[in-house]
C-alpha atoms as a PDB file:
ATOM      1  CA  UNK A   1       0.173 -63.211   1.651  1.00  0.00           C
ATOM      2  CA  UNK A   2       0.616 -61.703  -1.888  1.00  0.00           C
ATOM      3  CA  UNK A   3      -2.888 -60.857  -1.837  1.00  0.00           C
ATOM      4  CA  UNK A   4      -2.934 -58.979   1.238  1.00  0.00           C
ATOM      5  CA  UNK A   5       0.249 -57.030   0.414  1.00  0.00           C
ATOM      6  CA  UNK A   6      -1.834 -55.880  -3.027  1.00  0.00           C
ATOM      7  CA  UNK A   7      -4.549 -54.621  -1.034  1.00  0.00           C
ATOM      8  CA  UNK A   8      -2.147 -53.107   1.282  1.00  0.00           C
ATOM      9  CA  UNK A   9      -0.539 -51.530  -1.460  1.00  0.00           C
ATOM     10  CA  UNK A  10      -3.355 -49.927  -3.203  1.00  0.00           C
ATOM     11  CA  UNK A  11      -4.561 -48.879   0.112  1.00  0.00           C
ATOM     12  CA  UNK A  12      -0.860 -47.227   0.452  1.00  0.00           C
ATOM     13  CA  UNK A  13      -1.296 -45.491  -3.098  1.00  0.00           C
ATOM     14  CA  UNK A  14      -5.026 -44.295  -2.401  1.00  0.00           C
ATOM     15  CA  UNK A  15      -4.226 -42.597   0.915  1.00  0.00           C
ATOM     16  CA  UNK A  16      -0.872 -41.087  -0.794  1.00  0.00           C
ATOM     17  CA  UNK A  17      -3.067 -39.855  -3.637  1.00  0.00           C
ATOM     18  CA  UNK A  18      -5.655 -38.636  -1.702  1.00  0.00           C
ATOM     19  CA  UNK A  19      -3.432 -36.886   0.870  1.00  0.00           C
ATOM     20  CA  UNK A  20      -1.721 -34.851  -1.932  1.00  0.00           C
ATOM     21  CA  UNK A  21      -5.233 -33.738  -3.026  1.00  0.00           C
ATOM     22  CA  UNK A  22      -6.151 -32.501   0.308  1.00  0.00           C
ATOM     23  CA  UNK A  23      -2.886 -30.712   0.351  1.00  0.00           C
ATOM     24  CA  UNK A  24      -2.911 -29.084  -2.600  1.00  0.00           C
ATOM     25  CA  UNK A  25      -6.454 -27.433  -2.217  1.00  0.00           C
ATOM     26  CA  UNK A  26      -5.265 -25.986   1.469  1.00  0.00           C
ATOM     27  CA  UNK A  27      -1.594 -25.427   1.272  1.00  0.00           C
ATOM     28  CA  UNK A  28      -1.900 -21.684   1.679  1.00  0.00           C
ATOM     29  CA  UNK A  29      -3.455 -23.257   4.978  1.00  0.00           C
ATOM     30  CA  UNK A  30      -0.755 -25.235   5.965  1.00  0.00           C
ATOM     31  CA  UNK A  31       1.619 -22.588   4.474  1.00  0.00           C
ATOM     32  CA  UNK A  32       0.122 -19.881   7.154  1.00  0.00           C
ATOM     33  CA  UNK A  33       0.514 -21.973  10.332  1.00  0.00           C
ATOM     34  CA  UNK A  34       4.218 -22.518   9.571  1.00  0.00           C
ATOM     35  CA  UNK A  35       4.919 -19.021   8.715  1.00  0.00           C
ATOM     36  CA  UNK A  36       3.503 -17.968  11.871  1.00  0.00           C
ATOM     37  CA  UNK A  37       5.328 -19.705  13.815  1.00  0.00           C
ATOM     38  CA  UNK A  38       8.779 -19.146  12.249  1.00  0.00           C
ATOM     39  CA  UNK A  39       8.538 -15.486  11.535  1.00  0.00           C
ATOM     40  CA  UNK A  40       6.931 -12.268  12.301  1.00  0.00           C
ATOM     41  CA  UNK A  41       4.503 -10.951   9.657  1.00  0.00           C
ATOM     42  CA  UNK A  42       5.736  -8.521   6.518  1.00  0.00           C
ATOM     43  CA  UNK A  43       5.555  -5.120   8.324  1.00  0.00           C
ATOM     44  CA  UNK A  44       4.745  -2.103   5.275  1.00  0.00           C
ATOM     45  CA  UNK A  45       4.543   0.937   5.474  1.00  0.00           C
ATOM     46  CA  UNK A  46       5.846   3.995   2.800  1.00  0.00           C
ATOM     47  CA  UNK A  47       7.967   2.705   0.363  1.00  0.00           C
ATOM     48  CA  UNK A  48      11.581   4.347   1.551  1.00  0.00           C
ATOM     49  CA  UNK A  49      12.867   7.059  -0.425  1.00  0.00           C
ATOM     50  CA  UNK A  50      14.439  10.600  -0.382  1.00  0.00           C
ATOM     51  CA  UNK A  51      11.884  13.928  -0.514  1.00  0.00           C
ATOM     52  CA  UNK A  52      13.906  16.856   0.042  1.00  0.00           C
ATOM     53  CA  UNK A  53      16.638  18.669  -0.632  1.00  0.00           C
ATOM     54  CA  UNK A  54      16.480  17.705  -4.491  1.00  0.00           C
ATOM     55  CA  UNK A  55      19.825  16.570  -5.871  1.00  0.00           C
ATOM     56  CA  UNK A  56      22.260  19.138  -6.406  1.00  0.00           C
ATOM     57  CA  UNK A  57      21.340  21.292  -3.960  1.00  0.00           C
ATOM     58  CA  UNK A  58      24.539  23.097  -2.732  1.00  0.00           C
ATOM     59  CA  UNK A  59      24.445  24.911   0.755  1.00  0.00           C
ATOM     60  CA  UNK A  60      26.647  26.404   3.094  1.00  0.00           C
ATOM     61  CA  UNK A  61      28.529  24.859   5.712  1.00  0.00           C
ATOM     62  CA  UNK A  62      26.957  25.303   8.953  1.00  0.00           C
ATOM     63  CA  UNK A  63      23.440  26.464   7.513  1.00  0.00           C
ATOM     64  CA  UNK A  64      20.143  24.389   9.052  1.00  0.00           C
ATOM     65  CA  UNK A  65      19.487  22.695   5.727  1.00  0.00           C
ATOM     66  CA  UNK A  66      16.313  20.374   6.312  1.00  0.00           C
ATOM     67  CA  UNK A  67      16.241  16.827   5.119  1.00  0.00           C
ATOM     68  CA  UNK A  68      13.038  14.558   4.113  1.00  0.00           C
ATOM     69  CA  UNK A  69      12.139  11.411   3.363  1.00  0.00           C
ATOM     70  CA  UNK A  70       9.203   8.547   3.017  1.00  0.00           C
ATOM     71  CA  UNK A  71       9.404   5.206   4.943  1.00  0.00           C
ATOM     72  CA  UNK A  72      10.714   3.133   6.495  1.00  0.00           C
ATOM     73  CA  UNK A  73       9.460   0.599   4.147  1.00  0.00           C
ATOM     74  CA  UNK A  74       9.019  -3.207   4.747  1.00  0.00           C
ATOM     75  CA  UNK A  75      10.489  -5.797   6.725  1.00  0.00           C
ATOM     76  CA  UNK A  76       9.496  -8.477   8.635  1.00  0.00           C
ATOM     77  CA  UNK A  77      10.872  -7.298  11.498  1.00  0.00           C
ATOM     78  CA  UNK A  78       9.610  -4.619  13.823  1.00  0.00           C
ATOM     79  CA  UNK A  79      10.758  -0.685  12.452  1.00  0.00           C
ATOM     80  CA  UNK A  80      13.202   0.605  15.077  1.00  0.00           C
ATOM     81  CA  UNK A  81      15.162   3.993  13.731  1.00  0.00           C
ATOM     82  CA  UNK A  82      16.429   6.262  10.650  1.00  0.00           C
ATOM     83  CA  UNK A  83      19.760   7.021  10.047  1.00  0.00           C
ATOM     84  CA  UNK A  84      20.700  10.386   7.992  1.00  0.00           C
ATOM     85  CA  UNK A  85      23.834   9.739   6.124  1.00  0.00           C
ATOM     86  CA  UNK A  86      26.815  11.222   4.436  1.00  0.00           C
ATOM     87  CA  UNK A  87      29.045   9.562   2.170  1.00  0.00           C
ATOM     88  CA  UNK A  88      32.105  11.917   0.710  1.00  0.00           C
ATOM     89  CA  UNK A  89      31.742  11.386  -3.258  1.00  0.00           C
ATOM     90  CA  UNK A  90      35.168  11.303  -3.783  1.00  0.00           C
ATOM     91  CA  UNK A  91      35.932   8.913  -1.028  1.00  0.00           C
ATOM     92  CA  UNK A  92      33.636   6.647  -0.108  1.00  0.00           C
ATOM     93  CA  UNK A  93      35.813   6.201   3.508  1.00  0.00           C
ATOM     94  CA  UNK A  94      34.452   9.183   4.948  1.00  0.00           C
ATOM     95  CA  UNK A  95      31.142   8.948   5.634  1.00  0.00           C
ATOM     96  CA  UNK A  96      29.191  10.103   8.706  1.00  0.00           C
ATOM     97  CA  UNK A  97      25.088   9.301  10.114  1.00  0.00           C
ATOM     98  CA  UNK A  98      22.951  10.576  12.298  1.00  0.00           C
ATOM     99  CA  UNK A  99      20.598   8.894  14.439  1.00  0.00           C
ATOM    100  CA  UNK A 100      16.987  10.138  13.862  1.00  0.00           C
ATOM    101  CA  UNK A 101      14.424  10.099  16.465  1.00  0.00           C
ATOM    102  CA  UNK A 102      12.277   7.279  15.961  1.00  0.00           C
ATOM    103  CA  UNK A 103       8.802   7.909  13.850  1.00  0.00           C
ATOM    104  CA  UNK A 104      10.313  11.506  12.274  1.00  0.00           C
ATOM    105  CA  UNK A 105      10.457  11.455   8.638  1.00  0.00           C
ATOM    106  CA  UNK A 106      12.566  14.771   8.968  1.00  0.00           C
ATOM    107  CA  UNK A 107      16.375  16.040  10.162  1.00  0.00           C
ATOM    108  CA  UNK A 108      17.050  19.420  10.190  1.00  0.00           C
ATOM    109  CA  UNK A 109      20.914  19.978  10.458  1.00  0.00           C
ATOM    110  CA  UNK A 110      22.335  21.943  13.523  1.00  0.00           C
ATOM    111  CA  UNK A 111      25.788  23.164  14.448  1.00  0.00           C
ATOM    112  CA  UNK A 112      26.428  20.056  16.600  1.00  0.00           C
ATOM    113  CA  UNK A 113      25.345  17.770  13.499  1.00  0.00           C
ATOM    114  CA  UNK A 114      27.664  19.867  11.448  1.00  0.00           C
ATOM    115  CA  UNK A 115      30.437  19.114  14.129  1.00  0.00           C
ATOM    116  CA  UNK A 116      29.886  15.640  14.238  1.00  0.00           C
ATOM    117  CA  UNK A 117      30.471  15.170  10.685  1.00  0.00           C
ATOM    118  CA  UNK A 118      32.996  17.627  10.598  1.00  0.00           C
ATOM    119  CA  UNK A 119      34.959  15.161  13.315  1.00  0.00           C
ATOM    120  CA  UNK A 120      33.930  12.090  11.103  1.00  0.00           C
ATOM    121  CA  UNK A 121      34.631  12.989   7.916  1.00  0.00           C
ATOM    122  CA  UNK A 122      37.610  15.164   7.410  1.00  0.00           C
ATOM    123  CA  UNK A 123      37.069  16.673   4.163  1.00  0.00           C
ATOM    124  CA  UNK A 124      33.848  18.958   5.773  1.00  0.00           C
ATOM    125  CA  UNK A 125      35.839  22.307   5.886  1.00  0.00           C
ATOM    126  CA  UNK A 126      37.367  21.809   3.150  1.00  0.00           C
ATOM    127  CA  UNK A 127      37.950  25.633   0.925  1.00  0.00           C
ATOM    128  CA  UNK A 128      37.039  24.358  -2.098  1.00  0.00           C
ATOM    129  CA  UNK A 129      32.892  22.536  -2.906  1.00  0.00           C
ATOM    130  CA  UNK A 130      32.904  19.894  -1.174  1.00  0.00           C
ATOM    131  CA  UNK A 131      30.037  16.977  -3.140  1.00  0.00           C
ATOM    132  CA  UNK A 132      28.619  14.258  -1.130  1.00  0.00           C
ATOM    133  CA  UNK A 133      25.630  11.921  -1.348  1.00  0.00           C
ATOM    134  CA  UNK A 134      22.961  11.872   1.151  1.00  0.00           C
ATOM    135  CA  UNK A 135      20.660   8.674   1.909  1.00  0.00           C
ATOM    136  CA  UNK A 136      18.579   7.443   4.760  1.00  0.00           C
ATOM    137  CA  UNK A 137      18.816   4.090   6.412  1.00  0.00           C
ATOM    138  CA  UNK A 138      15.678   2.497   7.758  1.00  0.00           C
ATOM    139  CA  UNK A 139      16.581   0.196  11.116  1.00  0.00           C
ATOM    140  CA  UNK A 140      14.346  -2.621  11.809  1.00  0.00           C
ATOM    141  CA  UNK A 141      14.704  -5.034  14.357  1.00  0.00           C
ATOM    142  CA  UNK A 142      18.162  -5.057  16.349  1.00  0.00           C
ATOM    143  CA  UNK A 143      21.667  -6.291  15.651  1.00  0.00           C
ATOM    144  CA  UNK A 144      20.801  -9.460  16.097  1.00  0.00           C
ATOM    145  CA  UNK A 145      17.852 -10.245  14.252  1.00  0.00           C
ATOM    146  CA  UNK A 146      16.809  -7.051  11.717  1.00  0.00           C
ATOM    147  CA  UNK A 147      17.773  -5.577   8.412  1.00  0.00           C
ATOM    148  CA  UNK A 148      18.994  -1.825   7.258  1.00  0.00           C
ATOM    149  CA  UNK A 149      17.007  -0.447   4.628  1.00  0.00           C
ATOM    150  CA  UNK A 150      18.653   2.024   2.375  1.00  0.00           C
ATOM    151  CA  UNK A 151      17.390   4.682  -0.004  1.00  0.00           C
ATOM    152  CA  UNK A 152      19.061   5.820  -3.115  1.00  0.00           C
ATOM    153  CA  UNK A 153      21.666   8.242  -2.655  1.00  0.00           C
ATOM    154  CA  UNK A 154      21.041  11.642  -3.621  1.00  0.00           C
ATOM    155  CA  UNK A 155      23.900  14.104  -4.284  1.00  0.00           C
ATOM    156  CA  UNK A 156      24.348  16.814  -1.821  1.00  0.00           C
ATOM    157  CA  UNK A 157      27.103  19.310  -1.666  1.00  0.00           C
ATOM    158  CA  UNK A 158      28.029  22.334   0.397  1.00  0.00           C
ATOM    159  CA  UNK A 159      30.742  25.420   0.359  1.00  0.00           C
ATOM    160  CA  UNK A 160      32.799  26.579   3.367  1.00  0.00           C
END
């Protein structure tokens, strides 16, 4: 008996041994099968970030001021919408976005966006400079299963 549970043994420790060999020259192999099956693939595109209007810029309320902007970025989820949003500098409560049509890397604002923000954010028509930061938010997924992407805020302001 105690020679048959030596070669038993050793067998043991030379499959062991040789299994962790096999592994470790195709484990991006194994590594690939179980990826694909427990999420979708890294989706990339343009790294998101702002284009235009440059910080600073100062306009006037109501004007068709033009936004732009690179994306969406990547996620490994499908890409789904932008958001164009405002955040008040001074209070970061009032904040307002837009929803972009899907696969347009540009908003130009019109009299209804201007409303819309003016009803979200009370501080629009204001007499006095009003300074806010602008940033766009890259939707992937939905609200189940996705992320928001978000690119760095960039200071816009406007006068009444």
């Amino acid at each position: 008996m105690k020679k048959q549970n030596k070669i038993l043994s050793a067998f043991l420790a030379v499959v062991v041994v040789a299994g962790t060999v096999f592994y470790a020259g195709n484990s991006e192999m194994f590594q690939g099968r179980l990826y694909r099956f427990s999420k979708a693939p890294i989706k990339c595109n343009i790294l998101l970030e702002n284009f235009d209007p440059n910080p600073g810029t100062v306009a006037k309320y109501g004007d068709a001021v033009g936004f732009k902007w690179n994306g969406p970025g990547c996620s490994s989820y499908n890409w789904s919408q932008y958001e164009l949003c405002f955040e008040n500098v001074n209070n970061s409560q009032e904040f307002a976005c837009i929803g972009v049509i899907p696969n347009s890397n540009h908003w130009t604002l019109s009299g209804a966006d201007w409303r819309f923000m003016n009803d979200e954010m009370k501080t629009l028509t204001s007499s006095t400079q009003v300074d806010t930061n602008w940033y766009v938010q890259s939707r992937f997924g939905n609200a189940l299963k996705g992320e928001i992407l978000t690119t760095k805020p960039w200071k816009f302001s406007y006068t009444k």
